[in-house]
Structure formats: structure tokens, C-alpha cells
C-alpha atoms as a PDB file:
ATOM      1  CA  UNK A   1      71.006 -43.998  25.353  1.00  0.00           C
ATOM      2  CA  UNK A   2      69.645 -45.600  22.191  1.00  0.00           C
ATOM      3  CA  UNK A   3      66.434 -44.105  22.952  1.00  0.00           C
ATOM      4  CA  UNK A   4      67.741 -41.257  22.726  1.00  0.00           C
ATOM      5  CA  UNK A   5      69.782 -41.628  19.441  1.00  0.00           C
ATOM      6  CA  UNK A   6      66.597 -43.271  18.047  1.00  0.00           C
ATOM      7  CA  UNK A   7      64.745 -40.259  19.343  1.00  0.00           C
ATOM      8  CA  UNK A   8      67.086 -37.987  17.759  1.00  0.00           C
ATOM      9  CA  UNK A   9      67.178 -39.873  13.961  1.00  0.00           C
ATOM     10  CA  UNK A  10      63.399 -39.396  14.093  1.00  0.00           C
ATOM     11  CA  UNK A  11      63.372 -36.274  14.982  1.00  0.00           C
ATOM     12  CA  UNK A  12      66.089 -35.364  12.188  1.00  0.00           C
ATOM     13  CA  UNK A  13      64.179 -37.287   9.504  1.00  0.00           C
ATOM     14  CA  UNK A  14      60.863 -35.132  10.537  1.00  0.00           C
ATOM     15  CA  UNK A  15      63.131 -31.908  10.143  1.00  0.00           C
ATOM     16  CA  UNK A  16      64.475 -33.249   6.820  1.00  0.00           C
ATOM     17  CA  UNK A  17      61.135 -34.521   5.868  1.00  0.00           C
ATOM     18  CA  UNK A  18      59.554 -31.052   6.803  1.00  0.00           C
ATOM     19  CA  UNK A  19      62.711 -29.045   4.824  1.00  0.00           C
ATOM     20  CA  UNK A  20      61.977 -31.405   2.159  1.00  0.00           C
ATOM     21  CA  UNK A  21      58.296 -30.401   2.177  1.00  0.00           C
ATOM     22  CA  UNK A  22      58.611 -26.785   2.413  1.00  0.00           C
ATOM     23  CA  UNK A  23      61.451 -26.655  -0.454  1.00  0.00           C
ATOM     24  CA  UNK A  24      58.443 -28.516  -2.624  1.00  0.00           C
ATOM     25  CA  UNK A  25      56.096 -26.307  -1.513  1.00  0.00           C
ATOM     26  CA  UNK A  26      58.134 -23.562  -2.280  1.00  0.00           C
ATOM     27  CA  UNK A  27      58.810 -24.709  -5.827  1.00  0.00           C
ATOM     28  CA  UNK A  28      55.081 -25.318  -6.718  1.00  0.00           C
ATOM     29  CA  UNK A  29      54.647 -21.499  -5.698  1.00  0.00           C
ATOM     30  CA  UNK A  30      56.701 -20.936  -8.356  1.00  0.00           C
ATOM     31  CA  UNK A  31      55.194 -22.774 -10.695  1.00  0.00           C
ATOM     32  CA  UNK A  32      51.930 -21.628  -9.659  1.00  0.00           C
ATOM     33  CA  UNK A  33      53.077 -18.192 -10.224  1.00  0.00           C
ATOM     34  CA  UNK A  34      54.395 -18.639 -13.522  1.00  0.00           C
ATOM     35  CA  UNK A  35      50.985 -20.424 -14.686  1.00  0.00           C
ATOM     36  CA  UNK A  36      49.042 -17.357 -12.982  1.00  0.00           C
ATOM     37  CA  UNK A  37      51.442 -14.716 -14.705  1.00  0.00           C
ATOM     38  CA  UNK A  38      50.515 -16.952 -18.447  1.00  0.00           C
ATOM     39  CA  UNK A  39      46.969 -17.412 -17.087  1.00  0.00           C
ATOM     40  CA  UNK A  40      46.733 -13.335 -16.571  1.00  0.00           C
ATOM     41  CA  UNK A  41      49.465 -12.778 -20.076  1.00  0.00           C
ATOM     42  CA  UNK A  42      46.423 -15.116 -21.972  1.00  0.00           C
ATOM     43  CA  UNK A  43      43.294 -13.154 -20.322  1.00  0.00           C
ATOM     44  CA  UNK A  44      45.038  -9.906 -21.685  1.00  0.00           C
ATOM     45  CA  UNK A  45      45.609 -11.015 -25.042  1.00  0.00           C
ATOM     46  CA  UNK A  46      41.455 -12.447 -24.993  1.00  0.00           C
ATOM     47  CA  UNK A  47      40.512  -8.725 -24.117  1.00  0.00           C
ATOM     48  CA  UNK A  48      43.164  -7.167 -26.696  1.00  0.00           C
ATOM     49  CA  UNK A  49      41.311  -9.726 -29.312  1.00  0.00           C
ATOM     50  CA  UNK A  50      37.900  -9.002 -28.449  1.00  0.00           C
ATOM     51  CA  UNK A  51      38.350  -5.563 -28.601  1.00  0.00           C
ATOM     52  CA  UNK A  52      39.635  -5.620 -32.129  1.00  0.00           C
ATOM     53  CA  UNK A  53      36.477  -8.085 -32.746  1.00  0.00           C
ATOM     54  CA  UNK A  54      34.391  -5.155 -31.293  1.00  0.00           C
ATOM     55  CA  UNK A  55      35.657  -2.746 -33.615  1.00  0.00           C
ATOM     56  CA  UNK A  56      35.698  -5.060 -36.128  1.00  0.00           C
ATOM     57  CA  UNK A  57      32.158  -5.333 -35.484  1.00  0.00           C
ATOM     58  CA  UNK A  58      30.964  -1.810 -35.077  1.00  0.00           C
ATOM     59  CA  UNK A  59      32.207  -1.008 -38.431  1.00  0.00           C
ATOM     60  CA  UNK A  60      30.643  -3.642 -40.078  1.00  0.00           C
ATOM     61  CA  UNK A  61      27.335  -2.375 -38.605  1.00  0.00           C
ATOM     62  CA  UNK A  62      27.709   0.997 -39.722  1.00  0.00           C
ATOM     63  CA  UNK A  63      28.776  -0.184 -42.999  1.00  0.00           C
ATOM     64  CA  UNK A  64      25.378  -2.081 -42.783  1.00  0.00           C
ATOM     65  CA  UNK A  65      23.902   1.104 -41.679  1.00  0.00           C
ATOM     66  CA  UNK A  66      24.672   3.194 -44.356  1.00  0.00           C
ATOM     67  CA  UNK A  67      23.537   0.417 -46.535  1.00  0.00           C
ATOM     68  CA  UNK A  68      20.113   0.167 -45.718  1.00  0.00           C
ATOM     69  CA  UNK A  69      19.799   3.800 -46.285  1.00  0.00           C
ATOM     70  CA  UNK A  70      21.453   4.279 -49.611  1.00  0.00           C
ATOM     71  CA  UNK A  71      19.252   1.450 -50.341  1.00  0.00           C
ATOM     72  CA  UNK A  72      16.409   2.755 -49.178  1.00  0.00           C
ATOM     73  CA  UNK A  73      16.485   6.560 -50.559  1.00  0.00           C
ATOM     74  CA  UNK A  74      16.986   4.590 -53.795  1.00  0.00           C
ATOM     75  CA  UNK A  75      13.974   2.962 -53.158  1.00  0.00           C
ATOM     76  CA  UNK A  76      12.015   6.246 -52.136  1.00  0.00           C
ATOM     77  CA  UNK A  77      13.000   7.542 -55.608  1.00  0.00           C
ATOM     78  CA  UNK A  78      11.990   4.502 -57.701  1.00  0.00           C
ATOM     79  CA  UNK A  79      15.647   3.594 -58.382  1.00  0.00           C
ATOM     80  CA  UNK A  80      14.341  -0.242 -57.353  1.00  0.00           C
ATOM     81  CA  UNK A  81      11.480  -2.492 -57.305  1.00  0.00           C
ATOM     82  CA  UNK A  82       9.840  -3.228 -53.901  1.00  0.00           C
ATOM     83  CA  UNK A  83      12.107  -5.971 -53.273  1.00  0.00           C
ATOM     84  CA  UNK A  84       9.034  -8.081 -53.936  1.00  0.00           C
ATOM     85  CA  UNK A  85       9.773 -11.601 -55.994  1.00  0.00           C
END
């Protein structure tokens, strides 16, 4: 008989233990999620930045562009020295 109750408060400890376990479990999911879903909100907001960096970019280059042949046409017509010191 009081193997049986001892037998029976272990095996309701393991269920409580295992209840306890799986609510913990359960509850780092969530967490997990909710770093994943920032994680995924932060990787979106990288791309949305770099592709304003990107265009950013592309019209400093054509700015450069244009530049460097205004500059040299002016050069072709003897508007400026050879760039020589």
C-alpha cells in the first residue's frame, strides 16, 4: 500500500513536472515567435533602407555622370586648362 501511494506521488510529480515543462516550452515558443516576427519586422526595414541607399546612390552617379561630361565638352572647347598643375 505505501508503495503504491509512493508510486503514485512520483508518478504525479513527473506529470506535473512534465505539464510544467511543456507550459515553459510553450511560452518560449512565444517568445521565440515574437523575436522571429522583430527579427523578420528589422530585416524588412534593412532592405527598405538599402533600397533608398541604392537610389540614393544611383543618382549621385548620374549626377557624377553628367559631370564629367559637361566638364569634359568644356574641355574639348578650350573652356579649361588640361587640368594639369
Amino acid at each position: 500500500m505505501e508503495e503504491m501511494l509512493a508510486l503514485m506521488a512520483v508518478g504525479s510529480t513527473c506529470v506535473g513536472g512534465l505539464m510544467l515543462v511543456r507550459a515553459l516550452a510553450l511560452r518560449l515558443q512565444g517568445k521565440g515567435r515574437q523575436a522571429d516576427d522583430r527579427l523578420l519586422e528589422e530585416v524588412d526595414e534593412l532592405r527598405e533602407r538599402v533600397a533608398s541607399l541604392q537610389g540614393q546612390l544611383d543618382e549621385v552617379l548620374e549626377r557624377q555622370d553628367f559631370t564629367e561630361r559637361l566638364l569634359a565638352q568644356a574641355r574639348e572647347r578650350g573652356l579649361l586648362g588640361s587640368g594639369g598643375a
